[in-house]
PDB file of N, CA and C in Angstrom:
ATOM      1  N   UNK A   1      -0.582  -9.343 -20.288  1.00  0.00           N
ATOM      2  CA  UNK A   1      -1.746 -10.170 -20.387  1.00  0.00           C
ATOM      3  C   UNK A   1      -2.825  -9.558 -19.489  1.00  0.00           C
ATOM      4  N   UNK A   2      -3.857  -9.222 -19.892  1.00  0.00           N
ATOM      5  CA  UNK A   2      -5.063  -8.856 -19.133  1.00  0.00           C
ATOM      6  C   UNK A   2      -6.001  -9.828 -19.699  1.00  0.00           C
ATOM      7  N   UNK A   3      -7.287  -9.670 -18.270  1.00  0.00           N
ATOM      8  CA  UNK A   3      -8.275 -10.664 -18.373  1.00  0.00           C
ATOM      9  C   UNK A   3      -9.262 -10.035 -18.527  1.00  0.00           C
ATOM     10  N   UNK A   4     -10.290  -9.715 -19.422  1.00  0.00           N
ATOM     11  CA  UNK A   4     -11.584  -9.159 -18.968  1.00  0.00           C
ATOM     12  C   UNK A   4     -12.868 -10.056 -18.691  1.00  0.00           C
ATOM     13  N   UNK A   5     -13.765  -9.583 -17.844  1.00  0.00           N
ATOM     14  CA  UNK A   5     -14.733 -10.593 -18.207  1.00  0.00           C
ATOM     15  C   UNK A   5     -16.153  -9.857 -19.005  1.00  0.00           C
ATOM     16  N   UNK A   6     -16.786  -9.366 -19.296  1.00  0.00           N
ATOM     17  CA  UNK A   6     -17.682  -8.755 -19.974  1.00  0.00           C
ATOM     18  C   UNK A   6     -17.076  -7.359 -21.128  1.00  0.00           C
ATOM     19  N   UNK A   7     -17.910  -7.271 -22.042  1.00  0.00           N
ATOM     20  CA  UNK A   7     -16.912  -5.767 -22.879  1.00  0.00           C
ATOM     21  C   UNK A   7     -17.872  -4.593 -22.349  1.00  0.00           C
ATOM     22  N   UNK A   8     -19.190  -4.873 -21.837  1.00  0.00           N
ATOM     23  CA  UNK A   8     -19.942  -3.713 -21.365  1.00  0.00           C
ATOM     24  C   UNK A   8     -19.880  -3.275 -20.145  1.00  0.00           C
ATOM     25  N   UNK A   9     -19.974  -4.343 -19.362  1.00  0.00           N
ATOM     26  CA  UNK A   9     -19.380  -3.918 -17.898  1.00  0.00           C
ATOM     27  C   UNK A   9     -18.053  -3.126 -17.372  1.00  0.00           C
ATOM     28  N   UNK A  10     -18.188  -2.140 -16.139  1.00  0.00           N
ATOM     29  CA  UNK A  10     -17.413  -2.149 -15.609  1.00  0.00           C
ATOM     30  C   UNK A  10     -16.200  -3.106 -15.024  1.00  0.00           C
ATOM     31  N   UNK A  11     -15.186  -2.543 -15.184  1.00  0.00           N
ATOM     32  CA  UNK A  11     -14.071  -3.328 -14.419  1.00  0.00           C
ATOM     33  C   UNK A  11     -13.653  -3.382 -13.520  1.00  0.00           C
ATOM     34  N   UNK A  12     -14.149  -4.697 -12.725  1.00  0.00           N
ATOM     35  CA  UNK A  12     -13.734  -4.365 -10.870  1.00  0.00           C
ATOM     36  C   UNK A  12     -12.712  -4.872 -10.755  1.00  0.00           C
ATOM     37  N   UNK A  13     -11.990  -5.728 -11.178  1.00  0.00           N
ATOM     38  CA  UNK A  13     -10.560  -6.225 -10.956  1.00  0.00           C
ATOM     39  C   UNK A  13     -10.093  -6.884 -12.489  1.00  0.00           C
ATOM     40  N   UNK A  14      -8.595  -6.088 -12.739  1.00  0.00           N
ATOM     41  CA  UNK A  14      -7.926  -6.871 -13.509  1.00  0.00           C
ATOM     42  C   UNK A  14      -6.780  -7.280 -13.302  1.00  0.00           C
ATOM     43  N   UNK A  15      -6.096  -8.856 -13.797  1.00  0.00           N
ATOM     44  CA  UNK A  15      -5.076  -9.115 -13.047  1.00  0.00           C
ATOM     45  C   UNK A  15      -4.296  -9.102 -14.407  1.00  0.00           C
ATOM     46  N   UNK A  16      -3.012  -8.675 -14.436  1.00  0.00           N
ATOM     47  CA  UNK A  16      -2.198  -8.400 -15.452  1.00  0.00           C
ATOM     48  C   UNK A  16      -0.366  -9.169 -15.141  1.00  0.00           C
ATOM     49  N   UNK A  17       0.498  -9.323 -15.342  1.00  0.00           N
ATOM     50  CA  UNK A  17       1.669  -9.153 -15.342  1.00  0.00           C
ATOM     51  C   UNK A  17       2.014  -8.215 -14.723  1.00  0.00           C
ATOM     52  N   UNK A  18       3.768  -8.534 -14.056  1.00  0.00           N
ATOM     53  CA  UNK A  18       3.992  -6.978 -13.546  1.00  0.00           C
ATOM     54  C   UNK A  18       4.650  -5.830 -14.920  1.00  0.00           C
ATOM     55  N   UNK A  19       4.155  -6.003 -15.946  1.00  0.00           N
ATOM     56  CA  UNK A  19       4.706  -5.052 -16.541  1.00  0.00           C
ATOM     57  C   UNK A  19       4.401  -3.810 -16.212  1.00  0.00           C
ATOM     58  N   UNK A  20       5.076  -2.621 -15.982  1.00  0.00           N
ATOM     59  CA  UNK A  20       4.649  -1.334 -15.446  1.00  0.00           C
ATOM     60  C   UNK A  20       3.732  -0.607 -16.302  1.00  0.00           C
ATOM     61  N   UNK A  21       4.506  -0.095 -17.847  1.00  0.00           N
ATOM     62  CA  UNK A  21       3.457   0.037 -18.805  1.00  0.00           C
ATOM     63  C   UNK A  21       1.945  -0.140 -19.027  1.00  0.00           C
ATOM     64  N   UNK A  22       1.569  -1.407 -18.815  1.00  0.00           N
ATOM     65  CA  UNK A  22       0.548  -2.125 -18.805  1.00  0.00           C
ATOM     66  C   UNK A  22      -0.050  -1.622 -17.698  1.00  0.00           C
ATOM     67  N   UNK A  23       0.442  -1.791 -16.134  1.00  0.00           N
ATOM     68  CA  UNK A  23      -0.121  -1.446 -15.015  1.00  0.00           C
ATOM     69  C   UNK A  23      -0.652  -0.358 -15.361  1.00  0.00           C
ATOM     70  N   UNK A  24       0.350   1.199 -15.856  1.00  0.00           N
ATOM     71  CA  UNK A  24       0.262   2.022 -15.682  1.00  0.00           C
ATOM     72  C   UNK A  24      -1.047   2.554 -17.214  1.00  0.00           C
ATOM     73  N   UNK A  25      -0.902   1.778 -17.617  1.00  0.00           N
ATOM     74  CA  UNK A  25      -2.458   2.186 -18.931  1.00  0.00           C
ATOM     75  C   UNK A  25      -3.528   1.487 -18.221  1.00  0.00           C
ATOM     76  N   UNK A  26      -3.563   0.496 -17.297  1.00  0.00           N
ATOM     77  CA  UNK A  26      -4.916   0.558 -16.363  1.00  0.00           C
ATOM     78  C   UNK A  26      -5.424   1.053 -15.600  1.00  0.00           C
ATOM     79  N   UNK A  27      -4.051   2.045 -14.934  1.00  0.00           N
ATOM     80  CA  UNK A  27      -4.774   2.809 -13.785  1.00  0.00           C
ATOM     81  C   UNK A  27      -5.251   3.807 -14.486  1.00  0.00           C
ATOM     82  N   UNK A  28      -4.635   4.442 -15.827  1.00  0.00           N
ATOM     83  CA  UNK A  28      -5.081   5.373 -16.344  1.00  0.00           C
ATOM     84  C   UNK A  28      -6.641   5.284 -16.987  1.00  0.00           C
ATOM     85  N   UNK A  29      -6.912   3.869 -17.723  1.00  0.00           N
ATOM     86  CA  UNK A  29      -8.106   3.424 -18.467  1.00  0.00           C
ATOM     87  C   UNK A  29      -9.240   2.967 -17.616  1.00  0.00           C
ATOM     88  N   UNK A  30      -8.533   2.528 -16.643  1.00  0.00           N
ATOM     89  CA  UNK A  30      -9.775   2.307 -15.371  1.00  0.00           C
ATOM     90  C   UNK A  30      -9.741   2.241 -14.485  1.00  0.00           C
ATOM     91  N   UNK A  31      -9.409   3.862 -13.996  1.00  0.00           N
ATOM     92  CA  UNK A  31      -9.119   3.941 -12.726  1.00  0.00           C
ATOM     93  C   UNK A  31      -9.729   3.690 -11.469  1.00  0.00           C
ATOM     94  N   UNK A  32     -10.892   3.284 -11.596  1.00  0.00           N
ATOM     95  CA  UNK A  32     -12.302   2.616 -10.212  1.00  0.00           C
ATOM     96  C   UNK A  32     -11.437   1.474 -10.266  1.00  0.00           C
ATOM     97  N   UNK A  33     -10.874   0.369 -11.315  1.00  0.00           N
ATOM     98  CA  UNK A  33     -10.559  -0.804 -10.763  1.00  0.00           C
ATOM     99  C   UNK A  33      -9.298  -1.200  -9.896  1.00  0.00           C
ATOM    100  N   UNK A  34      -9.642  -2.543 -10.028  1.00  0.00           N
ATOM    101  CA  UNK A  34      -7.836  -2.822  -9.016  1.00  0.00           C
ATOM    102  C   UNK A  34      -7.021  -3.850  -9.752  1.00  0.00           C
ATOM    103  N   UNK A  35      -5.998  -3.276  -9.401  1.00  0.00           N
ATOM    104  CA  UNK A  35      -5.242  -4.226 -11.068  1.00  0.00           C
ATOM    105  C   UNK A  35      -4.334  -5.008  -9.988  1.00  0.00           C
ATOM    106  N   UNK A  36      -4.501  -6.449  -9.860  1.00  0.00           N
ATOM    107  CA  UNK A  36      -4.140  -7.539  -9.209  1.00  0.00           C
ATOM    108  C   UNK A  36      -3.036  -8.248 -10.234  1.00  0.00           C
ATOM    109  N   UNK A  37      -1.738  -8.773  -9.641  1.00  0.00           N
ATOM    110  CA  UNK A  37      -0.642  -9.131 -10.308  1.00  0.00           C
ATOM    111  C   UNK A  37      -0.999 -11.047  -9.897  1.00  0.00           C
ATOM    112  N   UNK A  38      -0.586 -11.631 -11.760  1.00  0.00           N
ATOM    113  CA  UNK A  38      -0.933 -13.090 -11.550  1.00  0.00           C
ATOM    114  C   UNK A  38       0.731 -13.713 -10.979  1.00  0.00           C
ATOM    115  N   UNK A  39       0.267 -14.758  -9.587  1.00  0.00           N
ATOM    116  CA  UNK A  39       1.312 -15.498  -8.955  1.00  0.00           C
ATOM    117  C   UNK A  39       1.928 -16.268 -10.025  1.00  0.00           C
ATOM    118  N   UNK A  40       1.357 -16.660 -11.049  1.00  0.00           N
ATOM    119  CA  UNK A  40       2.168 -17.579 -12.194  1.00  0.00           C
ATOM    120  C   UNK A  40       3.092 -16.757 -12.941  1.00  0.00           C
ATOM    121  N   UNK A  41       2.869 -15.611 -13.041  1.00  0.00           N
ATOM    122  CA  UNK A  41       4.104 -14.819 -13.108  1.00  0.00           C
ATOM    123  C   UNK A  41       4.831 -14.279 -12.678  1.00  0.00           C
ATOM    124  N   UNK A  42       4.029 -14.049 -11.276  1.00  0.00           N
ATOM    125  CA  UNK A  42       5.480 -14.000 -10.214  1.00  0.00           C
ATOM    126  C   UNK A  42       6.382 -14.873 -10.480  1.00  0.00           C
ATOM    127  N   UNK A  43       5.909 -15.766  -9.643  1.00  0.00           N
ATOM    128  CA  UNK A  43       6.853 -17.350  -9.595  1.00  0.00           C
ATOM    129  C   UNK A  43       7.593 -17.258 -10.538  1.00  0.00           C
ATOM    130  N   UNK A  44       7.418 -17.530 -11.728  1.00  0.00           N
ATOM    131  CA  UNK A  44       8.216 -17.301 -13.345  1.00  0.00           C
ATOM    132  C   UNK A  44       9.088 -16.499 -12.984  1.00  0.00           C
ATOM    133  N   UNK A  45       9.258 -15.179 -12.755  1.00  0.00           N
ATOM    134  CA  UNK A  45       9.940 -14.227 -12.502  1.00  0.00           C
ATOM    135  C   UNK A  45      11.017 -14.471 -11.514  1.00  0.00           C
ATOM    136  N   UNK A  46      10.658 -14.439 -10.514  1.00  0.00           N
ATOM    137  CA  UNK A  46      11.154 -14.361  -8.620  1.00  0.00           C
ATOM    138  C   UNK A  46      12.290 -16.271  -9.183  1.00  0.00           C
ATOM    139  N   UNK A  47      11.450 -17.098 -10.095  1.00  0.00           N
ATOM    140  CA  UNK A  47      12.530 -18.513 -10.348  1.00  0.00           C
ATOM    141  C   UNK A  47      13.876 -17.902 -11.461  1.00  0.00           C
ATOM    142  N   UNK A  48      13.191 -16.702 -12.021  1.00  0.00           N
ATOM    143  CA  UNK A  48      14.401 -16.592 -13.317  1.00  0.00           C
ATOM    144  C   UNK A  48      15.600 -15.875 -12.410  1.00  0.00           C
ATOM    145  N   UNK A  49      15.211 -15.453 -11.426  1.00  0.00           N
ATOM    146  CA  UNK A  49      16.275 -14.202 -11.133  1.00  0.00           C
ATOM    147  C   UNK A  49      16.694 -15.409 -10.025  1.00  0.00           C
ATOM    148  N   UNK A  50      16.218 -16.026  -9.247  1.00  0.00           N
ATOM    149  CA  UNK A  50      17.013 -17.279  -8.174  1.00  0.00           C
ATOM    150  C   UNK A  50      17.744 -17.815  -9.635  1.00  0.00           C
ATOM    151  N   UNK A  51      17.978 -17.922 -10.504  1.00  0.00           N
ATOM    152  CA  UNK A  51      18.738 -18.903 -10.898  1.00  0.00           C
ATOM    153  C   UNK A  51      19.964 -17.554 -11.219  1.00  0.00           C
ATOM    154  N   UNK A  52      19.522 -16.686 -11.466  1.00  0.00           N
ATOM    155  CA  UNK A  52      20.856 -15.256 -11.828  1.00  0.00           C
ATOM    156  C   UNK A  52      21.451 -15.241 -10.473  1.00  0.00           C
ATOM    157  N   UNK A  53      20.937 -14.882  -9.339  1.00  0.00           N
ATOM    158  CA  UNK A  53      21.809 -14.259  -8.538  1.00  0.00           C
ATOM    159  C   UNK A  53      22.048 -15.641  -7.260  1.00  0.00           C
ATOM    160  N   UNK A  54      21.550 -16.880  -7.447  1.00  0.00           N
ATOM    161  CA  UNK A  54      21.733 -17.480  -6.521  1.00  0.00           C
ATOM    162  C   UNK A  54      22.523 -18.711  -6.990  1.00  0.00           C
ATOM    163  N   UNK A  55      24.171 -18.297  -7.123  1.00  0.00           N
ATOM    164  CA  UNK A  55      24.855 -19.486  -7.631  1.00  0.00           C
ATOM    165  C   UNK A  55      24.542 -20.606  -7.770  1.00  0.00           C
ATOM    166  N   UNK A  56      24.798 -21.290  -6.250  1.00  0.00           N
ATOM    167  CA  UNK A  56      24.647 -22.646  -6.409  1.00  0.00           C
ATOM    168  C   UNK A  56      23.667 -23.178  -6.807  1.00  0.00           C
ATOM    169  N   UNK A  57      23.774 -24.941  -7.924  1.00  0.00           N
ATOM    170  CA  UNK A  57      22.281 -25.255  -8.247  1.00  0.00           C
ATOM    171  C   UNK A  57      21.345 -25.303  -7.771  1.00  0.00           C
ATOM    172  N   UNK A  58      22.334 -26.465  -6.491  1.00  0.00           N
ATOM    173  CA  UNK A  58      21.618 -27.485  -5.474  1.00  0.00           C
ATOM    174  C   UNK A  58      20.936 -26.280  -4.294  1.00  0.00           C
ATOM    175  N   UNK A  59      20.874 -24.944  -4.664  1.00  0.00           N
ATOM    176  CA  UNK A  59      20.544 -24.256  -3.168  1.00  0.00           C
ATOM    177  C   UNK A  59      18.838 -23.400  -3.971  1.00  0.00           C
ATOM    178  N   UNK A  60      18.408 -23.668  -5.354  1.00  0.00           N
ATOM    179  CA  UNK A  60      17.540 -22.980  -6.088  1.00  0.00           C
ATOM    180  C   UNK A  60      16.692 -23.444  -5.477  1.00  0.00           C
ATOM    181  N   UNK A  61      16.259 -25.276  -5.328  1.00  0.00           N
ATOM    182  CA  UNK A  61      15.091 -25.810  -4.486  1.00  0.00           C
ATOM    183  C   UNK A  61      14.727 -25.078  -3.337  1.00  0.00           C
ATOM    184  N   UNK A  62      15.732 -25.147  -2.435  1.00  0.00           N
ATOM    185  CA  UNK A  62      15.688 -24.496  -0.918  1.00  0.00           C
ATOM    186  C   UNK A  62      15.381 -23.309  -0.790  1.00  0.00           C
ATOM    187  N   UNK A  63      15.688 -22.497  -1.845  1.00  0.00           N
ATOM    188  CA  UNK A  63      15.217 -20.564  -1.939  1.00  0.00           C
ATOM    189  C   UNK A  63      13.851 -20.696  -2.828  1.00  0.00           C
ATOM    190  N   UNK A  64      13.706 -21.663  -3.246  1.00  0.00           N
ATOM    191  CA  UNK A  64      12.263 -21.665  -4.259  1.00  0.00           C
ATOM    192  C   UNK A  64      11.195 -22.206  -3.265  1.00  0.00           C
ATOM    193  N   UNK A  65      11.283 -23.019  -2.445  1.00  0.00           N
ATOM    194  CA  UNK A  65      10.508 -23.251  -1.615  1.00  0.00           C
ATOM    195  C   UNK A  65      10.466 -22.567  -0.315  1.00  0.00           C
ATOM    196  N   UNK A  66      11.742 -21.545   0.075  1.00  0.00           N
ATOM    197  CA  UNK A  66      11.289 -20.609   1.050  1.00  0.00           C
ATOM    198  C   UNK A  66      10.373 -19.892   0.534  1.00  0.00           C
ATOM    199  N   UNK A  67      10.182 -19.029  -1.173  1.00  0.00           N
ATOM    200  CA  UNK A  67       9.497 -18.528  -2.198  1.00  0.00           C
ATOM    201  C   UNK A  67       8.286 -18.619  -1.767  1.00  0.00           C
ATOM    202  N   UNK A  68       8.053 -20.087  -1.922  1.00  0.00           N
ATOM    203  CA  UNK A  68       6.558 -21.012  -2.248  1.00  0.00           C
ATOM    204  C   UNK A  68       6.002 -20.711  -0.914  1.00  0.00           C
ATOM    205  N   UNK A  69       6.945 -20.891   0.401  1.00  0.00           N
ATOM    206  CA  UNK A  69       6.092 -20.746   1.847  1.00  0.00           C
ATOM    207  C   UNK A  69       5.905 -19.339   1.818  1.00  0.00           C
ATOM    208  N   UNK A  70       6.466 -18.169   1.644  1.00  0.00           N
ATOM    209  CA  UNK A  70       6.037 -16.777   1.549  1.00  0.00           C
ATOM    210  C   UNK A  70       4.665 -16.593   1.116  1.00  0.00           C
ATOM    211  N   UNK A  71       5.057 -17.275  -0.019  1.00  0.00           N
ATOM    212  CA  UNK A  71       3.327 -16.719  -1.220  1.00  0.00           C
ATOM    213  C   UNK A  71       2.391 -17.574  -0.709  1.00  0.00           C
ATOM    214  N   UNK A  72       2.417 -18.758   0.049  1.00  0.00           N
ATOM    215  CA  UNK A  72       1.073 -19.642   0.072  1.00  0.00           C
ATOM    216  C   UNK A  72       0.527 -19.028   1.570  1.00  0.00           C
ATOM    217  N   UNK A  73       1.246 -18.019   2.265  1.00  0.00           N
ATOM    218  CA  UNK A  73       0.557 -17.356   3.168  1.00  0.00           C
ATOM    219  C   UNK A  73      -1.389 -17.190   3.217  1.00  0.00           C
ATOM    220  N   UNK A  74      -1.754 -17.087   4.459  1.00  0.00           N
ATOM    221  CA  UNK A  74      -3.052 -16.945   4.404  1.00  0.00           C
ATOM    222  C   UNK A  74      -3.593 -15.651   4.810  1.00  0.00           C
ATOM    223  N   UNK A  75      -2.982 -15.357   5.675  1.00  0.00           N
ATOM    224  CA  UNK A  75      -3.326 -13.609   5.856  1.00  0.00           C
ATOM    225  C   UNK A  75      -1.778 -12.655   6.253  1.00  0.00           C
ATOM    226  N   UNK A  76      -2.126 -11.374   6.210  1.00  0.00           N
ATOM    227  CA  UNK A  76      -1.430 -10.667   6.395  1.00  0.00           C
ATOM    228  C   UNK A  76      -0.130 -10.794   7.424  1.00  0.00           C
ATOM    229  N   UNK A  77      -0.888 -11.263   8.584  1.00  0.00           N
ATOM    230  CA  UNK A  77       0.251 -11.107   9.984  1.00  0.00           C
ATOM    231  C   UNK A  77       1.440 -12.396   9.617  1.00  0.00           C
ATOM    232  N   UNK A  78       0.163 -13.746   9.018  1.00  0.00           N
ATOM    233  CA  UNK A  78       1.001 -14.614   8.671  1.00  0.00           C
ATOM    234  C   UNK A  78       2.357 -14.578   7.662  1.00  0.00           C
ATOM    235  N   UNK A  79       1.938 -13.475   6.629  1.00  0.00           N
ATOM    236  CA  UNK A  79       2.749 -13.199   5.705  1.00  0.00           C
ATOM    237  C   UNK A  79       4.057 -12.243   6.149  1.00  0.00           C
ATOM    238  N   UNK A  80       4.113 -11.377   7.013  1.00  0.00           N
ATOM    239  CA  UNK A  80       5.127 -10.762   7.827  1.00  0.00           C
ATOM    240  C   UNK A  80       5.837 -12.034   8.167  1.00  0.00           C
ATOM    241  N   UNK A  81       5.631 -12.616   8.893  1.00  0.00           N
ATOM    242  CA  UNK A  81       6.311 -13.764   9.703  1.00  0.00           C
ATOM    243  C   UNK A  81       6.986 -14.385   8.616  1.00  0.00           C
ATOM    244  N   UNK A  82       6.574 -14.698   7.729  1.00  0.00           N
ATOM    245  CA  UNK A  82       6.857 -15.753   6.918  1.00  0.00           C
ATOM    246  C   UNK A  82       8.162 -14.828   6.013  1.00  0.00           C
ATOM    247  N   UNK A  83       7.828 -13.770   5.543  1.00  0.00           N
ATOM    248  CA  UNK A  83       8.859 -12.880   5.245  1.00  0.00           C
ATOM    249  C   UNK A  83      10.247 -12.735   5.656  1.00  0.00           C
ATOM    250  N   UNK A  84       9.560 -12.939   7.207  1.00  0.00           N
ATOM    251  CA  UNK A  84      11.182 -12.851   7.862  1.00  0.00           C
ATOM    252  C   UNK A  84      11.785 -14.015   8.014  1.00  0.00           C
ATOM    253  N   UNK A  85      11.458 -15.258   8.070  1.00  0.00           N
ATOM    254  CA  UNK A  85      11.824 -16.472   7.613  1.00  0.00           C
ATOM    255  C   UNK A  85      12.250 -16.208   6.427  1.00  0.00           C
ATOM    256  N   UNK A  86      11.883 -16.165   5.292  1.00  0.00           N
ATOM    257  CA  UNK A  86      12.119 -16.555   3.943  1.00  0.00           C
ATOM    258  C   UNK A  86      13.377 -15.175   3.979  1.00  0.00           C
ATOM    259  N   UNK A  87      13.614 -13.639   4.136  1.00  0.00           N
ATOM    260  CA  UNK A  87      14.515 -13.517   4.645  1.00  0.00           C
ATOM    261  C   UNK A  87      15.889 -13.920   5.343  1.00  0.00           C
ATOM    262  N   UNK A  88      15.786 -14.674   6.351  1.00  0.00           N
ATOM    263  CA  UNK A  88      16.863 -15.460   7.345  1.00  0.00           C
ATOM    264  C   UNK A  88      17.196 -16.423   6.150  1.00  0.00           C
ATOM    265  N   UNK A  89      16.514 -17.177   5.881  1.00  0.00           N
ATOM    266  CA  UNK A  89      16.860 -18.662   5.119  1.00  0.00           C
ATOM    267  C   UNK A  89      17.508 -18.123   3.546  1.00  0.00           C
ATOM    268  N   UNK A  90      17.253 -16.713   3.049  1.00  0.00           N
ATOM    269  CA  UNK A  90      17.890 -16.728   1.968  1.00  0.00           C
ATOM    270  C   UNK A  90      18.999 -15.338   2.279  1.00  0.00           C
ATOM    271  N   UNK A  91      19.546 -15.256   3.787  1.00  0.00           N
ATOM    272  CA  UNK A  91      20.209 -14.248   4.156  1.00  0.00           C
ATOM    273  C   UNK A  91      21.645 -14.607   3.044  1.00  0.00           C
ATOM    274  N   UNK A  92      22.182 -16.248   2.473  1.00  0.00           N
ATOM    275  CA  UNK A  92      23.201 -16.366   2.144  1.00  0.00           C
ATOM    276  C   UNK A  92      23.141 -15.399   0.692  1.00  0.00           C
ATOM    277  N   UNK A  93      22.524 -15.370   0.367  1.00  0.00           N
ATOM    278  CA  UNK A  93      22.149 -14.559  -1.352  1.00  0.00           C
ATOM    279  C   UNK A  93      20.980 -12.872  -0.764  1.00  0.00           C
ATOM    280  N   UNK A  94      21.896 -11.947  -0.246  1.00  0.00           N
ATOM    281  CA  UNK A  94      21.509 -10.858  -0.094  1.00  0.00           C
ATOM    282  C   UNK A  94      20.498  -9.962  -0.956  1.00  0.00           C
ATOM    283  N   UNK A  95      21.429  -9.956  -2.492  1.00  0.00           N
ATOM    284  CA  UNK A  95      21.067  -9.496  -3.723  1.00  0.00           C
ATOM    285  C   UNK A  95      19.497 -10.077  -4.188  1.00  0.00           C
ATOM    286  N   UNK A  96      19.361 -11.759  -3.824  1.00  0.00           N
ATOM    287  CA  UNK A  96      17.748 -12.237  -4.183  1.00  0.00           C
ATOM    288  C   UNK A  96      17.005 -11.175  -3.315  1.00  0.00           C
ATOM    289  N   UNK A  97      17.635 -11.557  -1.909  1.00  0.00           N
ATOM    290  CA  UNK A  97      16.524 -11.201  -1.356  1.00  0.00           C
ATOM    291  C   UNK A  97      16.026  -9.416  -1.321  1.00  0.00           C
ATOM    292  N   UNK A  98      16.774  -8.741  -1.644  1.00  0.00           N
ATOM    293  CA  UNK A  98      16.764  -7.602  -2.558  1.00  0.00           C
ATOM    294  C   UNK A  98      15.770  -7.283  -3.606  1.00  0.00           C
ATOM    295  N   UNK A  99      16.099  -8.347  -4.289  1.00  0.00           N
ATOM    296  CA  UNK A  99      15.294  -8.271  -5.549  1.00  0.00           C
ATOM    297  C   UNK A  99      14.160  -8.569  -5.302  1.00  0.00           C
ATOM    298  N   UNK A 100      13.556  -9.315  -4.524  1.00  0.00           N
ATOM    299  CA  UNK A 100      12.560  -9.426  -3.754  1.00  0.00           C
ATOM    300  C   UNK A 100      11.732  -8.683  -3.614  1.00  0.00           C
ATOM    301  N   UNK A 101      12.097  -8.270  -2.352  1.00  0.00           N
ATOM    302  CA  UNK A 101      11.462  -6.696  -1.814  1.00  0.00           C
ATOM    303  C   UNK A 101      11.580  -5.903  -2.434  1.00  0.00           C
ATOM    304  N   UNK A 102      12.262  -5.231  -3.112  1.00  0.00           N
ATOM    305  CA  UNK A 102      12.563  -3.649  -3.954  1.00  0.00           C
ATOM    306  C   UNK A 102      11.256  -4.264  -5.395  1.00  0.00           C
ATOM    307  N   UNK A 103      11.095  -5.539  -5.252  1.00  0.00           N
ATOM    308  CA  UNK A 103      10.653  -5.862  -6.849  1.00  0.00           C
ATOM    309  C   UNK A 103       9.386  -6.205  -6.842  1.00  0.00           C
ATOM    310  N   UNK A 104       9.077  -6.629  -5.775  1.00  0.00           N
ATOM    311  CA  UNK A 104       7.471  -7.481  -5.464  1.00  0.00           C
ATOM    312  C   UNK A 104       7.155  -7.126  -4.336  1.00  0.00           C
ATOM    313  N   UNK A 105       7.462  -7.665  -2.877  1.00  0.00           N
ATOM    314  CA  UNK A 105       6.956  -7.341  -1.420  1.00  0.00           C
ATOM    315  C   UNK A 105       6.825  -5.620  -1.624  1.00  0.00           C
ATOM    316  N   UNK A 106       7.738  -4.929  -1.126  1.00  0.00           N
ATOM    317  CA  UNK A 106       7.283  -3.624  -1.244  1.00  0.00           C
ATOM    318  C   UNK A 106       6.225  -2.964  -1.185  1.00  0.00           C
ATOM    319  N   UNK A 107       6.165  -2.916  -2.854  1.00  0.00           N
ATOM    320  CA  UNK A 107       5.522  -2.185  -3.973  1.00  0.00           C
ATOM    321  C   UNK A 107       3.762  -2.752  -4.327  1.00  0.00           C
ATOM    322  N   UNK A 108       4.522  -4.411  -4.199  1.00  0.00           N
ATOM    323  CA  UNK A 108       2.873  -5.024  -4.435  1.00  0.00           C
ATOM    324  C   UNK A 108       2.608  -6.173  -3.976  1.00  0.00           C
ATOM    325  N   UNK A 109       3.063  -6.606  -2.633  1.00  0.00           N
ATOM    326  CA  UNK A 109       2.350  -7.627  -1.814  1.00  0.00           C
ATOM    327  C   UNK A 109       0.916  -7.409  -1.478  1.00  0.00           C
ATOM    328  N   UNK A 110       0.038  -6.816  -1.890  1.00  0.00           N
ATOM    329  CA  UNK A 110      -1.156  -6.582  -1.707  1.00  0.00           C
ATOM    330  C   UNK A 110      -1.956  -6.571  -2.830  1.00  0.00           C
ATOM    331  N   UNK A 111      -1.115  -6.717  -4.146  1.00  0.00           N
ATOM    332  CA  UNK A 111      -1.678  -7.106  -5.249  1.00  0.00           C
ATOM    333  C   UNK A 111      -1.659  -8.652  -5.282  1.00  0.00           C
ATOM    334  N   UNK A 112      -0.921  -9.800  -4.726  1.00  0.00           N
ATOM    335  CA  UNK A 112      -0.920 -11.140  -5.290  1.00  0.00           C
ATOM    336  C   UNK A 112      -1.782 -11.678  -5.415  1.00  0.00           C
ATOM    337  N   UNK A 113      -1.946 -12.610  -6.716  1.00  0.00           N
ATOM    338  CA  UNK A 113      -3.619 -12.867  -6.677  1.00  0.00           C
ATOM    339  C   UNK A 113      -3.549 -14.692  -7.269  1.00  0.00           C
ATOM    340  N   UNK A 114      -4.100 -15.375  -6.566  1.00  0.00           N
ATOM    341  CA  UNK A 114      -3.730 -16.678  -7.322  1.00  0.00           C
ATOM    342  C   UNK A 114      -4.567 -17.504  -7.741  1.00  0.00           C
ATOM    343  N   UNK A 115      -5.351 -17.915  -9.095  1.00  0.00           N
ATOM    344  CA  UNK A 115      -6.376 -18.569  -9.119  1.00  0.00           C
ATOM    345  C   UNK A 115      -6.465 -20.099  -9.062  1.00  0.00           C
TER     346      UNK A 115
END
């Protein structure tokens, strides 16, 4: 999913899905812009895989809302901190928190974009 806003204008930011494909035909098609990943598909995502790798039902709330305190961060330093919390609190499910970082923090915590 991409957003444009004008067809004549330049593109200063587009926010897309993390599909790589996609990413990777924007950096190629417009490379001045910045291609920002939408939190509604994070979330979507980061909830499908808590329900794969994090057995228990009753423990999805508690890792979805460590989730929710990560992303509603306000700046950077805050977001470290909060990392390592949301870390500790989902230390029981290694593999999420894996998927995590190797999948989103990493690569593109500096893309999240939430309207």
């Amino acid at each position: 999913m991409v957003f444009f806003l004008k067809r004549d204008a330049l593109l200063g930011v587009i926010v897309t899905n993390r599909d790589l494909a996609l990413m990777n035909v924007v950096k190629t098609i417009f490379p001045e812009s910045t291609n920002l990943l939408c939190r509604f598909h994070i979330d979507k995502n980061v909830k499908a895989k808590c329900k794969t790798l994090v057995g228990q039902k009753n423990a999805w709330d508690y890792v979805m809302e460590a989730w929710g305190s990560l992303m509603d961060c306000l700046s950077e330093q805050q977001f470290d901190e909060c990392l390592k919390k949301f870390e500790i609190a989902c230390s029981p499910w290694p593999m999420f928190v894996d998927y995590v970082n190797q999948t989103w923090v990493i690569p593109h915590k500096k893309r999240f974009v939430k309207a």
